[in-house]
Structures are given as structure tokens and as C-alpha cells.
Protein backbone atom coordinates (compact mmCIF):
# COMPACT_ATOMS: atom_id res chain seq x y z
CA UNK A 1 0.00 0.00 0.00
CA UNK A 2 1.14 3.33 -1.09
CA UNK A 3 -0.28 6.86 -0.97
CA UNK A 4 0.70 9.64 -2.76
CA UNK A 5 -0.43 12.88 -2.13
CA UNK A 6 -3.12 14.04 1.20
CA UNK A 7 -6.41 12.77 1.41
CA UNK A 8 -9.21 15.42 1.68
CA UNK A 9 -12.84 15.33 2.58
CA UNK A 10 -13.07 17.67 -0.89
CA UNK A 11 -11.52 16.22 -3.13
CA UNK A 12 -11.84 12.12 -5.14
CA UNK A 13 -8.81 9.59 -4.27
CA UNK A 14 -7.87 7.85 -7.03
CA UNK A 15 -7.33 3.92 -6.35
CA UNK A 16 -5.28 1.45 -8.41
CA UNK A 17 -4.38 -1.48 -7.62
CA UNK A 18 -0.29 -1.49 -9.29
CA UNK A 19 2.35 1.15 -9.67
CA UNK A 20 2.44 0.86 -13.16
CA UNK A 21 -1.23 1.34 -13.54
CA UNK A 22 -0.60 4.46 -11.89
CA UNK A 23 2.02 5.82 -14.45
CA UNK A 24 0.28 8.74 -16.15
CA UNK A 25 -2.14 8.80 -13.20
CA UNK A 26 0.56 10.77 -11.24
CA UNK A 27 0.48 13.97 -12.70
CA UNK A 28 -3.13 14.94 -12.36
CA UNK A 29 -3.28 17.19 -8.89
CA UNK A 30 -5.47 14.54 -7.04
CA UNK A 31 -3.94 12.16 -4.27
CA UNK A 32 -3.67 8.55 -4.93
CA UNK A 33 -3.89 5.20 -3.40
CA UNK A 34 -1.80 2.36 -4.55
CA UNK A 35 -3.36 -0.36 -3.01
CA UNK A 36 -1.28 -3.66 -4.23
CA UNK A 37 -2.34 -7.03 -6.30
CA UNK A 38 -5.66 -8.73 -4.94
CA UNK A 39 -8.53 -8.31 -3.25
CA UNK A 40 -7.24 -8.86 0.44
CA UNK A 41 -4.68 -5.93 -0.15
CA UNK A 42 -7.29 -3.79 -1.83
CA UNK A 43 -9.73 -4.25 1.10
CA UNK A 44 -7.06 -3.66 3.60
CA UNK A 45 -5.44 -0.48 1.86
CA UNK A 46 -8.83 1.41 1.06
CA UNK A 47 -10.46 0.84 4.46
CA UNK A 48 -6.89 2.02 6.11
CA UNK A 49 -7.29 5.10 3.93
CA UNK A 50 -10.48 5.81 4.68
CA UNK A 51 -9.82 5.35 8.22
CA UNK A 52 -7.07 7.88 7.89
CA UNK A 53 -8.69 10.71 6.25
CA UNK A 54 -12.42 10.34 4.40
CA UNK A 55 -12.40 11.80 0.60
CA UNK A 56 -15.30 12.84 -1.38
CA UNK A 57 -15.57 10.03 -3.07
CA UNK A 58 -12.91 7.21 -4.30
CA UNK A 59 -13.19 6.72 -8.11
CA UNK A 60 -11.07 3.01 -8.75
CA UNK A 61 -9.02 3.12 -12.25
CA UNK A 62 -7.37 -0.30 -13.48
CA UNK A 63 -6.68 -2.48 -16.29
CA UNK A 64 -9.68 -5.57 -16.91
CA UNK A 65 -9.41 -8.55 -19.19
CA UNK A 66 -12.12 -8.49 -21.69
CA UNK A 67 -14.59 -11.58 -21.07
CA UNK A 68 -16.10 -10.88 -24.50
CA UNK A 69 -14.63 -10.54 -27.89
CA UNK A 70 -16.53 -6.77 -28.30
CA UNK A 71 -15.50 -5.72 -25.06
CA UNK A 72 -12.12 -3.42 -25.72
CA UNK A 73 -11.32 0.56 -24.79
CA UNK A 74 -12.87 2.55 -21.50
CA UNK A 75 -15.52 1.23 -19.30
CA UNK A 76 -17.76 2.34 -16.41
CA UNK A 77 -18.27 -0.42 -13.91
CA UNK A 78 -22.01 -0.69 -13.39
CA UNK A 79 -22.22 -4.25 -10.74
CA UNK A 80 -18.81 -5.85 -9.52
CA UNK A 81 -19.62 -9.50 -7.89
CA UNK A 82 -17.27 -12.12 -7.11
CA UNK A 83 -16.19 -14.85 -9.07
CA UNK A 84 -14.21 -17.17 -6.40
CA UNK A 85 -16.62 -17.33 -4.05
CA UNK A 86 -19.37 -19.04 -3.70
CA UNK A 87 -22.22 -17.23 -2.36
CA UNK A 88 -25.07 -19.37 -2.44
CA UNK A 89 -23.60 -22.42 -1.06
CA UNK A 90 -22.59 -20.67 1.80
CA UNK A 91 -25.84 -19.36 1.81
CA UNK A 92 -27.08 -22.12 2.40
CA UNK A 93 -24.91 -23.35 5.03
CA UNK A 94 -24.98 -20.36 6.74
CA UNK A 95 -27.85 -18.08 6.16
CA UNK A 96 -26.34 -15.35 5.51
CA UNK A 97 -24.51 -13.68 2.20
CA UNK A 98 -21.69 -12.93 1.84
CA UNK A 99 -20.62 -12.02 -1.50
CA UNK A 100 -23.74 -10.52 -3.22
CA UNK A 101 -23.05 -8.34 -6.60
CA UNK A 102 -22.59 -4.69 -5.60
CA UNK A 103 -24.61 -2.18 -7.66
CA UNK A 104 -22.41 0.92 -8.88
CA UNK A 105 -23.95 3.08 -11.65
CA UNK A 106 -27.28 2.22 -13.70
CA UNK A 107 -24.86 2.15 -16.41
CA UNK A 108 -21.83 0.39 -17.87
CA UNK A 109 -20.07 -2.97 -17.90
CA UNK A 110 -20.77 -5.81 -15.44
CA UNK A 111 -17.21 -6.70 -13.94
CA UNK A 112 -16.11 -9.80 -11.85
CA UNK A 113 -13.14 -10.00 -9.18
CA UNK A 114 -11.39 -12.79 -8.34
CA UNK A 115 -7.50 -13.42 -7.05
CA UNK A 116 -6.81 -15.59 -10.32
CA UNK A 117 -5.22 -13.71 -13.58
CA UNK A 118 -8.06 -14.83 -15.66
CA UNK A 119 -5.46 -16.14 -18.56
CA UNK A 120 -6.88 -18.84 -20.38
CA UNK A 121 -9.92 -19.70 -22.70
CA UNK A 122 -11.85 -21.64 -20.79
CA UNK A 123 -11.93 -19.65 -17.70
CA UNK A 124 -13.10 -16.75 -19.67
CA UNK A 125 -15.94 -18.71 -21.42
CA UNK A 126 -17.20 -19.44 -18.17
CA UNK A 127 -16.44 -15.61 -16.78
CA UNK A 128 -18.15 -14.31 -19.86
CA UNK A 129 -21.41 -15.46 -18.70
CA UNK A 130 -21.84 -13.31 -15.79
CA UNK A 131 -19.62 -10.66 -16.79
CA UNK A 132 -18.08 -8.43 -19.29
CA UNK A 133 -14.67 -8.27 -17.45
CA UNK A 134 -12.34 -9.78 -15.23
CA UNK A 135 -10.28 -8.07 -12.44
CA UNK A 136 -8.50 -8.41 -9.02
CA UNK A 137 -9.36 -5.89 -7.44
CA UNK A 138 -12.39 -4.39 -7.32
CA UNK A 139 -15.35 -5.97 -5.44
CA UNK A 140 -12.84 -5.61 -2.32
CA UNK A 141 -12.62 -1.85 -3.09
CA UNK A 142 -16.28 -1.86 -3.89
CA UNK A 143 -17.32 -3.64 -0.59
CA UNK A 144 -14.95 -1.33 1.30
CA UNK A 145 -16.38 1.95 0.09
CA UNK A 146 -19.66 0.65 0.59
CA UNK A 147 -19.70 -0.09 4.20
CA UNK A 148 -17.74 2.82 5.01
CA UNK A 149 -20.41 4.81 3.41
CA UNK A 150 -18.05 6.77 0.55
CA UNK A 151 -19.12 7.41 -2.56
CA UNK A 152 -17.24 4.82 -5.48
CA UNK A 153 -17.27 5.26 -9.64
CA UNK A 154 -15.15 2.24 -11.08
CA UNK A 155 -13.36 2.52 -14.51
CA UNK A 156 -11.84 -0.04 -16.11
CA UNK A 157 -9.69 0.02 -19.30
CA UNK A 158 -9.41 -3.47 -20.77
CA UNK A 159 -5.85 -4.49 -21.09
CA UNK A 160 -5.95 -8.05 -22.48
CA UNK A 161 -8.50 -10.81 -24.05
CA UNK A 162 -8.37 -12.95 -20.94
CA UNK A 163 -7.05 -15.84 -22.63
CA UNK A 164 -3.48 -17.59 -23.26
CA UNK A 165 -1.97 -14.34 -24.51
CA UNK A 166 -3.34 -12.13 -21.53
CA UNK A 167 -0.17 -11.84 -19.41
CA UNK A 168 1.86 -10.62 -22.70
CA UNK A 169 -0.78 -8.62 -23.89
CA UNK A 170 -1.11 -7.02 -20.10
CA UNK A 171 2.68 -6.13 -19.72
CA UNK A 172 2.80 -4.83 -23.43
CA UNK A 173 -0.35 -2.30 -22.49
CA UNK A 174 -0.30 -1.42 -18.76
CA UNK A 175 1.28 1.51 -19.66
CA UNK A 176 -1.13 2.33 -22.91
CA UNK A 177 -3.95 1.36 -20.55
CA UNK A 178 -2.73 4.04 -17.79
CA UNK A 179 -2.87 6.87 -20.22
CA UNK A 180 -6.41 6.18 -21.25
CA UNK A 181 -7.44 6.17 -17.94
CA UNK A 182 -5.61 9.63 -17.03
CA UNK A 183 -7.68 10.87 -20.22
CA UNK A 184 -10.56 9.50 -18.52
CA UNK A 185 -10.06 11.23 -15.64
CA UNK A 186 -9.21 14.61 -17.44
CA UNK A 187 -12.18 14.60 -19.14
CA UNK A 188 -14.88 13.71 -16.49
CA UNK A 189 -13.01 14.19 -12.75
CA UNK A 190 -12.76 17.78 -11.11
CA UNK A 191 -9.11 18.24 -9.72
């Protein structure tokens, strides 16, 4: 977990979840939480942040693998749910949920988080029929801003197919994928 810059009850944090998702991010004026890989670090780093100094709102920027062969560019997250757990079996062990789908924006892309690198054909075939795209991160960020009560948008710029060339195609874009989402940003986020 890193932070650059000084939270403010004024002004959005930006969340990502790697450094060099962050790399054109950096330059924009607004403070910035880097939270690490997977969804126990996200959880841990956002709630820490929040529990340090409350912002206006968080608004979560990342790479996604596309779960669908139309799926490419700049997306709003509309529902994040969780693809590695297993929600209505414990459900029904337990009677209570645990991992329901979090609602974000009547609009966008449905995204799912799990701790896997989706990275292989099969696993996105099966992804691609509850979701749009695949991440790491962002239920736990999701989940975290929502029962501390602070505001979350989610954008996701899709970095890779989700299949056997994801990890190559990730590493060759991360950076590509940065800059669209500090366009993003420029264009719809008040510094």
C-alpha cells in the first residue's frame, strides 16, 4: 500500500491497484492510493485510507481482461460481484450472504473479481457469462467503500483478451492502458 499525495474530505482519491497502472495517473493534482495485487490488499489499503482521512468520493481506475470478444477501450463499472466465491452455497450453510453483486452506476459494464489472472480460454468462457470483465481488485474496493459509506465510480480500461496471450498482452499495455485512464479522468473528474 502506497499513498501519494493528502487525502481530503473535498476532493476524489484515485485507487489502483499497481504502480504501473498508476504511471500517467501521477500527474493529475489529485492524491492517490496504490493499493497492491488482490482483493485482500485492496480491502485492507482502502479501508486504512479511509480510516485515515475520508475523501469525497474514491473513483477506482485499473486495467480488466475483456470476457467478450466486443468488449475493448474505457468502461464504467455498473455491478462488480465475485467470481471465487461461492455465495449461495454458503448461503445455504450459513444463512447469511456474503458475496452478493454490488450495484455501482445504472450504467456500464458488469465486472467480476477474483484473485486468479483470468489467462486462459476456458476460464473466460465461463467468466463471460456473468460478466463483461475480469479483475482483481475491485469488489474488495467496492465492498470497502460501501460499508464505510463513501461514494465509489469504477473505470476499467481493458488491457488483455483474458485468454493464453493475456499476461503478454497485459505487460505490453499497462502503460497504454494508464494513459487512457488519465484521459478519462481529465475529461470527467474535477481536480
Amino acid at each position: 500500500m502506497q499513498l501519494h499525495g493528502t487525502i481530503s474530505p473535498d476532493r476524489p482519491l484515485l485507487v489502483v491497484a499497481l504502480e504501473l497502472e498508476a504511471v500517467a495517473l501521477r500527474n493529475l493534482g489529485l492524491p492517490m492510493l496504490v493499493t497492491g495485487a488482490g482483493k485482500v490488499n485492496a480491502a485492507v489499503a482502502v479501508a486504512t485510507a479511509i480510516n485515515v482521512a475520508r475523501p469525497s468520493e474514491l473513483i477506482n481506475l485499473g486495467t480488466a481482461g475483456g470476457l467478450k470478444d466486443n468488449v475493448t477501450g474505457t468502461h464504467i463499472v455498473s455491478t462488480v460481484l465475485e467470481h471465487d466465491v461461492d455465495d449461495a452455497a454458503i448461503h445455504a450453510i450459513a444463512e447469511v450472504h456474503c458475496s452478493l453483486p454490488i450495484n455501482l452506476s445504472r450504467e456500464g459494464l458488469i465486472l467480476a473479481t477474483g484473485d486468479r489472472f483470468i489467462a486462459n480460454a476456458q476460464d473466460r468462457q465461463l467468466l463471460a457469462v456473468i460478466a463483461d470483465m475480469a479483475d482483481m481488485e475491485g469488489y474488495a474496493i467496492a465492498k470497502a467503500a460501501a460499508l464505510a459509506g463513501v461514494p465509489l465510480t469504477m473505470v476499467k480500461h481493458v488491457s488483455d483478451q483474458a485468454d493464453e496471450s493475456a499476461s503478454r498482452s497485459w505487460v505490453d499495455s499497462v502503460t497504454w492502458c494508464s494513459h487512457q485512464l488519465a484521459m478519462w479522468v481529465r475529461e470527467n473528474v474535477r481536480a
